[in-house]
C-alpha atoms as a PDB file:
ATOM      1  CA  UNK A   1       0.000   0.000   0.000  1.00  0.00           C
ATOM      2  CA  UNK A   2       1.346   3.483  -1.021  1.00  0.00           C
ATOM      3  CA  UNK A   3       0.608   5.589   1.983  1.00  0.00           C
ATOM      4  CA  UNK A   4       2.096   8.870   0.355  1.00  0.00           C
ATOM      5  CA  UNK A   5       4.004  10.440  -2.506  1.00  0.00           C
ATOM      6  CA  UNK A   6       6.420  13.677  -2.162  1.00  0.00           C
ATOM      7  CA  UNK A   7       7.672  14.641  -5.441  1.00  0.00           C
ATOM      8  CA  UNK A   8       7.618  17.595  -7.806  1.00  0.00           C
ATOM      9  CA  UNK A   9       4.164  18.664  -9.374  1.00  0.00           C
ATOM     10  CA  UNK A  10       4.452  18.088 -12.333  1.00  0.00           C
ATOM     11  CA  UNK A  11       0.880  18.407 -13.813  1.00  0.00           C
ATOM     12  CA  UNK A  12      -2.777  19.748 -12.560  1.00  0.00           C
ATOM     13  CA  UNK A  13      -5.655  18.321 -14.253  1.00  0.00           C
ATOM     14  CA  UNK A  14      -9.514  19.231 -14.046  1.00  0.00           C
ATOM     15  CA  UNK A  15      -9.421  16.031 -11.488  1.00  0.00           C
ATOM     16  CA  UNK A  16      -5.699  15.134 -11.181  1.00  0.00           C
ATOM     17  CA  UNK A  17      -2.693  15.614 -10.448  1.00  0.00           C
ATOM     18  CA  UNK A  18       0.786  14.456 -11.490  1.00  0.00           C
ATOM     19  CA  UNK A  19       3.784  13.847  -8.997  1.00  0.00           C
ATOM     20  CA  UNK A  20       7.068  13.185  -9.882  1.00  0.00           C
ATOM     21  CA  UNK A  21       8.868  10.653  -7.415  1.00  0.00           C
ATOM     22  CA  UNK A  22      11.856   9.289  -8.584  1.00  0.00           C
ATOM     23  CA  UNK A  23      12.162   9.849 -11.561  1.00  0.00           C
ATOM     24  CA  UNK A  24       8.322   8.684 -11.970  1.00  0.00           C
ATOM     25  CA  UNK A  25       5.651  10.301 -12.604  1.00  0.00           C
ATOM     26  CA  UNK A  26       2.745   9.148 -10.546  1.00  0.00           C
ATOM     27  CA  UNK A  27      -1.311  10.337 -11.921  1.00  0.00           C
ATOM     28  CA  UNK A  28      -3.378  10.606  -9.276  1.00  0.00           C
ATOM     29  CA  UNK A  29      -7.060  11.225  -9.321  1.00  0.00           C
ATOM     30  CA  UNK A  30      -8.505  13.905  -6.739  1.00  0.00           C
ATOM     31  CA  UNK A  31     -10.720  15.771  -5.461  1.00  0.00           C
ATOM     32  CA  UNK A  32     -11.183  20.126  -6.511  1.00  0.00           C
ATOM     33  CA  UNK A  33     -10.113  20.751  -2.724  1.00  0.00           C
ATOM     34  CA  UNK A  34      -7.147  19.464  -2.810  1.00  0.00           C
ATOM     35  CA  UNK A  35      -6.465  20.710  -6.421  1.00  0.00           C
ATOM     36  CA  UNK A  36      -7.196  24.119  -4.982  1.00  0.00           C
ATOM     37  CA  UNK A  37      -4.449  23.317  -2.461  1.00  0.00           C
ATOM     38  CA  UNK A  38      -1.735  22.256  -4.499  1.00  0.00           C
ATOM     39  CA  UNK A  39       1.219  24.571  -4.857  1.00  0.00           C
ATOM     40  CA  UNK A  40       2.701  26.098  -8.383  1.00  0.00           C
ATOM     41  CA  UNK A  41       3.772  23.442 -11.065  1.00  0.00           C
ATOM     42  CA  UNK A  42       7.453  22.375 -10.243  1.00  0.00           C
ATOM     43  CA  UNK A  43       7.367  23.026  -6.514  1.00  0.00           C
ATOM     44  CA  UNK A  44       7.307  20.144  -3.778  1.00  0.00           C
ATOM     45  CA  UNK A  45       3.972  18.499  -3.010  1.00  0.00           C
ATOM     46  CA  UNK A  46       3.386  15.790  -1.006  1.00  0.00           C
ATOM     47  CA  UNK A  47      -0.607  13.644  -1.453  1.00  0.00           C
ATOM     48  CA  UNK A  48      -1.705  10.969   0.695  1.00  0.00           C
ATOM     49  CA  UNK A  49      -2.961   8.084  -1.203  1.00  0.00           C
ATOM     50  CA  UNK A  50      -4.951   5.348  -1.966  1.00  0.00           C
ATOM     51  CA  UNK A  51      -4.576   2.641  -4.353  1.00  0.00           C
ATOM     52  CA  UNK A  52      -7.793   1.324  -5.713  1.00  0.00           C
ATOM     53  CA  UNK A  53      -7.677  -1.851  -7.413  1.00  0.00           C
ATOM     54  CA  UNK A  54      -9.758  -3.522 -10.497  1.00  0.00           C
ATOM     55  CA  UNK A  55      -9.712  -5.994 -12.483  1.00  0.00           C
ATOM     56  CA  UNK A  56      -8.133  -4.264 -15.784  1.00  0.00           C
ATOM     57  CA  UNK A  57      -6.502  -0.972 -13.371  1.00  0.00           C
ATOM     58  CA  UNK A  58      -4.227  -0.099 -10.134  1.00  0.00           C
ATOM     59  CA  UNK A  59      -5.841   3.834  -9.866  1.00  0.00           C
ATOM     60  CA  UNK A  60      -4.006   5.879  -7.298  1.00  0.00           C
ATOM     61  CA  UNK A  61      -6.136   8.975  -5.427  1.00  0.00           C
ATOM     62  CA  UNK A  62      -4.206  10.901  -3.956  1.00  0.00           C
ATOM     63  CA  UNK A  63      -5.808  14.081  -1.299  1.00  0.00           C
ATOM     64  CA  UNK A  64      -3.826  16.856   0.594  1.00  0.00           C
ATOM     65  CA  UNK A  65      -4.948  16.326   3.836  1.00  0.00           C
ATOM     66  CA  UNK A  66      -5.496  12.459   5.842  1.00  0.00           C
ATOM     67  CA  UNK A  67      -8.438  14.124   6.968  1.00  0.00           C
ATOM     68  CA  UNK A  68      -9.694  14.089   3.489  1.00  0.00           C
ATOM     69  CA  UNK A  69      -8.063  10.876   2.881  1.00  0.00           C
ATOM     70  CA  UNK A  70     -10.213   9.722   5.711  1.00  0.00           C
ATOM     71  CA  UNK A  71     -13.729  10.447   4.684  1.00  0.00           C
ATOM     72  CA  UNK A  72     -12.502   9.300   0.796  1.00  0.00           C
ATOM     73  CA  UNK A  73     -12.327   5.610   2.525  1.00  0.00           C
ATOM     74  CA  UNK A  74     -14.943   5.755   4.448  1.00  0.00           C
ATOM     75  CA  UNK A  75     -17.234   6.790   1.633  1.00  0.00           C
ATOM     76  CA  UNK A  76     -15.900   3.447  -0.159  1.00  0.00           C
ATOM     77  CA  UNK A  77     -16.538   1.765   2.633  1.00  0.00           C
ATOM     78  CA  UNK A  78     -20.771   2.467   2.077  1.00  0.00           C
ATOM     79  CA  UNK A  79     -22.218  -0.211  -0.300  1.00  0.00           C
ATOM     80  CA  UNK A  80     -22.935   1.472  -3.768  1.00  0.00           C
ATOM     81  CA  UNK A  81     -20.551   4.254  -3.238  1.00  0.00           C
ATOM     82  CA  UNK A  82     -17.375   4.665  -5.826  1.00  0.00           C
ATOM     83  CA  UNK A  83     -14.197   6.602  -6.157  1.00  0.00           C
ATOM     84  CA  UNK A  84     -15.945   9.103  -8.735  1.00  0.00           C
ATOM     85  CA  UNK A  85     -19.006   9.786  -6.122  1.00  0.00           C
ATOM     86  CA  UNK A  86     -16.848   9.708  -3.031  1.00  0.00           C
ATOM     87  CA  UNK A  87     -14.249  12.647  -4.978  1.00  0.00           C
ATOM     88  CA  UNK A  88     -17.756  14.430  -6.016  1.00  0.00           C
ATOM     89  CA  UNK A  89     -18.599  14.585  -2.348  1.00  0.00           C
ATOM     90  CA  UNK A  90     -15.083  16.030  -1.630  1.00  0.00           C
ATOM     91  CA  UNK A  91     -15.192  18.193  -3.983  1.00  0.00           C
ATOM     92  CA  UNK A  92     -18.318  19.579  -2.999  1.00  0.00           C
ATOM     93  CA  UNK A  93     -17.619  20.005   0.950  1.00  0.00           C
ATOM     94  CA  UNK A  94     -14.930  19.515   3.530  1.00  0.00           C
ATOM     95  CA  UNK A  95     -14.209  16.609   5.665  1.00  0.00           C
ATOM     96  CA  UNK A  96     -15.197  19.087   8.474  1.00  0.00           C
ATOM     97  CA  UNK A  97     -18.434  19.541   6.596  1.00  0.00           C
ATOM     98  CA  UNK A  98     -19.213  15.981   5.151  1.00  0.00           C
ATOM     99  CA  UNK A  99     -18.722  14.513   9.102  1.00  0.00           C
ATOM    100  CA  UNK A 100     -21.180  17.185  10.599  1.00  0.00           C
ATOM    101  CA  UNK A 101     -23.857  15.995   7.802  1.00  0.00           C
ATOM    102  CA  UNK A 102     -23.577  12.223   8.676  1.00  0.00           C
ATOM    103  CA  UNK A 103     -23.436  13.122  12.581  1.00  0.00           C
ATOM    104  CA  UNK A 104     -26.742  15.260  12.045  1.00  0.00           C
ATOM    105  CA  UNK A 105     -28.441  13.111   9.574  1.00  0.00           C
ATOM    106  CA  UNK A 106     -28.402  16.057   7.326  1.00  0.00           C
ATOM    107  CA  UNK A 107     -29.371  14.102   4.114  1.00  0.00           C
ATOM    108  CA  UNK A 108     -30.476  17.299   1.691  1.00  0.00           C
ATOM    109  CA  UNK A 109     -26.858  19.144   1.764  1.00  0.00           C
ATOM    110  CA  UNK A 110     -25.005  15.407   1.096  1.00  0.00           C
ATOM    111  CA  UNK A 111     -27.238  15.443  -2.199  1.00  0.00           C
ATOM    112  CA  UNK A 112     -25.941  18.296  -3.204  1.00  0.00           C
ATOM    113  CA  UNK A 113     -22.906  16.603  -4.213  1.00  0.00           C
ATOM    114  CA  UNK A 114     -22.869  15.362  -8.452  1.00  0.00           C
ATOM    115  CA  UNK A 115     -23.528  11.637  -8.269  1.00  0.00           C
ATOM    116  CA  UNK A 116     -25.226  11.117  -5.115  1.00  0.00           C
ATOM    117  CA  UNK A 117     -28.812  11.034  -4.771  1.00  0.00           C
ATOM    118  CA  UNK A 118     -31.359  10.686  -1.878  1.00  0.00           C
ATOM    119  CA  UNK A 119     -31.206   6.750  -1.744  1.00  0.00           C
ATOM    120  CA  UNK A 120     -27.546   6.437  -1.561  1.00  0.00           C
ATOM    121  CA  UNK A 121     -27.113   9.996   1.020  1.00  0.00           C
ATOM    122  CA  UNK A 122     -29.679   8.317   3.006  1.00  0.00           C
ATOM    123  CA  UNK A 123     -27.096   4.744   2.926  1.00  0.00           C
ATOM    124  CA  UNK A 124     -23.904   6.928   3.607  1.00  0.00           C
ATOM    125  CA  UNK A 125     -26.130   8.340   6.900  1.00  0.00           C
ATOM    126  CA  UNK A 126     -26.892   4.848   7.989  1.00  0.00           C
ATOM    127  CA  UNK A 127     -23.771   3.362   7.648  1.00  0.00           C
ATOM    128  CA  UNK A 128     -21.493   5.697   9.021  1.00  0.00           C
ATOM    129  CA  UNK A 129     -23.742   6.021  12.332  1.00  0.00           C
ATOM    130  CA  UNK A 130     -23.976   2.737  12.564  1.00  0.00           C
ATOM    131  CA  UNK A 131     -20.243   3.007  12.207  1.00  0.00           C
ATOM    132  CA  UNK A 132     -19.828   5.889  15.068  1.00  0.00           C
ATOM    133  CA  UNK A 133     -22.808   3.684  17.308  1.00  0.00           C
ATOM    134  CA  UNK A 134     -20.579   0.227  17.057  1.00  0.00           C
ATOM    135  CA  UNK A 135     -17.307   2.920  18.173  1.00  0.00           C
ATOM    136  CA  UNK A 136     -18.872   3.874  20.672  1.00  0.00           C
ATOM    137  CA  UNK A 137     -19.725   0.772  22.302  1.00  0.00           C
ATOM    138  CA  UNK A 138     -16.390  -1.440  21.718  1.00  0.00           C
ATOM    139  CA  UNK A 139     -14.465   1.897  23.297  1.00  0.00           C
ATOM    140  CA  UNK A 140     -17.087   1.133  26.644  1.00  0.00           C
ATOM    141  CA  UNK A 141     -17.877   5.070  27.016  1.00  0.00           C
ATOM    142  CA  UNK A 142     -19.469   6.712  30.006  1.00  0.00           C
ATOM    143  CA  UNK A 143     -20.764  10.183  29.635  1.00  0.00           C
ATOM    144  CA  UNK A 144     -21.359  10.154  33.137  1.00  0.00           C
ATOM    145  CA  UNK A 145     -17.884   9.277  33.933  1.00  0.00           C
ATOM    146  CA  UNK A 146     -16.221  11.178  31.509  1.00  0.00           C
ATOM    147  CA  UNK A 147     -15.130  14.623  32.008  1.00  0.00           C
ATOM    148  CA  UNK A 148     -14.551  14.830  28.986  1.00  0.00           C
ATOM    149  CA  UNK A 149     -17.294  16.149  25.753  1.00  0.00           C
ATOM    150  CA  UNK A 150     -19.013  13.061  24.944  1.00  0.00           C
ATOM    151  CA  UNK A 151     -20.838  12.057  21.552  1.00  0.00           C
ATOM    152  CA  UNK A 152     -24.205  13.625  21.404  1.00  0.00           C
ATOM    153  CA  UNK A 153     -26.437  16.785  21.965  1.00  0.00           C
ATOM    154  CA  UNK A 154     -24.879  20.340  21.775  1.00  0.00           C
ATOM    155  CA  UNK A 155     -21.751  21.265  19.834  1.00  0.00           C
ATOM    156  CA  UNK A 156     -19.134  20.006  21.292  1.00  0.00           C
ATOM    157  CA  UNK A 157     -21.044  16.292  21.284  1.00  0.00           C
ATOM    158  CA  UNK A 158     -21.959  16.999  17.597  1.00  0.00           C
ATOM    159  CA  UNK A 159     -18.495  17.792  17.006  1.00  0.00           C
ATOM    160  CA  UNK A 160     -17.204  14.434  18.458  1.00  0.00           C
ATOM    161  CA  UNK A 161     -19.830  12.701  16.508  1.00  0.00           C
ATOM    162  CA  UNK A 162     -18.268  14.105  13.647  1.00  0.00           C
ATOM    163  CA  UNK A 163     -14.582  13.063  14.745  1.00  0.00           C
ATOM    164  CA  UNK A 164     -15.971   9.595  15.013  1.00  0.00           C
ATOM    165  CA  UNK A 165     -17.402   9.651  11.918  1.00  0.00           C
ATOM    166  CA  UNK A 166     -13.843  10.256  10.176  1.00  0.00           C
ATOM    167  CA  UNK A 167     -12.584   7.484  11.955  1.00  0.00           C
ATOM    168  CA  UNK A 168     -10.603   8.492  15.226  1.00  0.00           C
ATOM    169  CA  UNK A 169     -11.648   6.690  18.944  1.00  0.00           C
ATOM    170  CA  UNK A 170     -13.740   7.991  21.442  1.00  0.00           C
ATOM    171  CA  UNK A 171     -10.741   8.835  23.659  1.00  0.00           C
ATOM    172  CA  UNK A 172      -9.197  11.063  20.824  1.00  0.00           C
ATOM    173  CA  UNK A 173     -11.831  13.075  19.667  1.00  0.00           C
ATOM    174  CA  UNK A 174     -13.103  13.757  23.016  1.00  0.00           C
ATOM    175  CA  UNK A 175      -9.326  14.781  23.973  1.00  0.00           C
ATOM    176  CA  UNK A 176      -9.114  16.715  21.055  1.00  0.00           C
ATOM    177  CA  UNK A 177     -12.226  18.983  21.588  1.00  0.00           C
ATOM    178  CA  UNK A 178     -10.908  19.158  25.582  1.00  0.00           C
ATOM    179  CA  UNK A 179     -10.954  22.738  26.473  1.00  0.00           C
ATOM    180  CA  UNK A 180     -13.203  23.553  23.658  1.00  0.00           C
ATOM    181  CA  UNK A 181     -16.390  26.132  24.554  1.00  0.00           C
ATOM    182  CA  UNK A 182     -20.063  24.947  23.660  1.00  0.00           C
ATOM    183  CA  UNK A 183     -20.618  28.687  22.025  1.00  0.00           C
ATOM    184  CA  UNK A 184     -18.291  28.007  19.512  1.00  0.00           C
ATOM    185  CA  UNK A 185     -19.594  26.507  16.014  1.00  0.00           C
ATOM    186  CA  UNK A 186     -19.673  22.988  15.228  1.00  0.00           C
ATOM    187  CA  UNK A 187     -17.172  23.304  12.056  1.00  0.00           C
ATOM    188  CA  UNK A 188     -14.837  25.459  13.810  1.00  0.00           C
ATOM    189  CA  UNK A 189     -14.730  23.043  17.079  1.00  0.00           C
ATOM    190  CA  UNK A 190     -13.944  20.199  14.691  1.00  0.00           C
ATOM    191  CA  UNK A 191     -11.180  22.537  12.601  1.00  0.00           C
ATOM    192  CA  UNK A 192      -9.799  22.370  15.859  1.00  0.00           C
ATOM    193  CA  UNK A 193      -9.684  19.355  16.734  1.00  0.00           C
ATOM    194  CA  UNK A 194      -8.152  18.043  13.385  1.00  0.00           C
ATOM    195  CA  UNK A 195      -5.623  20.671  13.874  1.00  0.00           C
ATOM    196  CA  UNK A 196      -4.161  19.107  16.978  1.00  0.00           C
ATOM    197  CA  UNK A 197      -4.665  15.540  15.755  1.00  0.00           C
ATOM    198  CA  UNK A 198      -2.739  16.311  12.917  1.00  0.00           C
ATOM    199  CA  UNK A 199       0.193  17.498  14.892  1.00  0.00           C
ATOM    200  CA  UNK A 200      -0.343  14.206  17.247  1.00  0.00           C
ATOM    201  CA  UNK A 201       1.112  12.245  14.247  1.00  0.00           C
END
């Protein structure tokens, strides 16, 4: 598994981009955020990727950010959901974004994105939760015993929905949003929080 690639850009597409590594030049597929994010052609870029595999083709996706990385699997992870829907999503909102519509069920905005319609917005919903529920119980959480913001009402427990919902543990995202005030916004608690699990790594 190719986990990243830092190289020289060498080419920006309408949805790709090419890195040179090596002496090789590796095409990878992505999403208009990141292409918005990528520095001037010939400068230093590094994408973190993900190598999908068919029957007749090794594609590599590559994203600026493992936050984006993170929601790109777990959109493959939903039954009927492919690598040209899950970039369309990306495309259309942030990982910030995308979690707090599957932590609040918001079903009309996830539509918005080209290529996904009600039936499959309301399957990316179900899954994930189910997803952030099953979390939840193997990491044996107490609200009551927990200091701590916990999954659930308010901001701060929408925003640790959210965290759950791109993938990190109970214990992380609830560290992560630790100090964090219930007046401030849902995105901007969960900016946060990616911020300092970023630097964690």
């Amino acid at each position: 598994m190719i986990y990243s690639i830092t190289g020289k850009l060498m080419v920006k597409g309408m949805d790709m981009a090419v890195v040179e590594c090596s002496g090789v030049g590796f095409k990878c597929f992505t999403s208009l955020t990141t292409l918005g994010r990528l520095p001037a052609i010939g400068d230093t870029v590094t994408l973190y990727t993900y190598l999908n595999v068919r029957e007749d083709a090794l594609d590599l996706y590559g994203f600026s950010g493992q936050d984006e990385l993170a929601c790109f699997r777990l959109l493959l992870s939903v039954s009927g959901v492919g690598p040209k829907a899950a970039l369309g999503l990306l495309s259309t909102m942030s990982p910030e974004k995308f979690a707090l519509c599957v932590a609040s069920s918001d079903i009309k905005f996830i539509t918005t994105a080209p290529g996904i319609g009600r039936k499959t917005a309301e399957r990316i919903v179900l899954e994930l939760k189910d997803k952030v529920s099953s979390q939840e119980i193997a990491g044996g959480f107490s609200p009551a015993a927990s200091p701590l913001p916990a999954a659930g009402a308010g901001n701060l427990g929408e925003a640790v929905s959210a965290l759950l919902v791109l993938g990190y543990s109970q214990s992380e995202a609830a560290q992560a949003l630790k100090g964090c005030g219930e007046e401030e916004s849902v995105e901007d608690l969960i900016r946060q929080a990616l911020k300092k699990l970023a630097k964690q790594k």
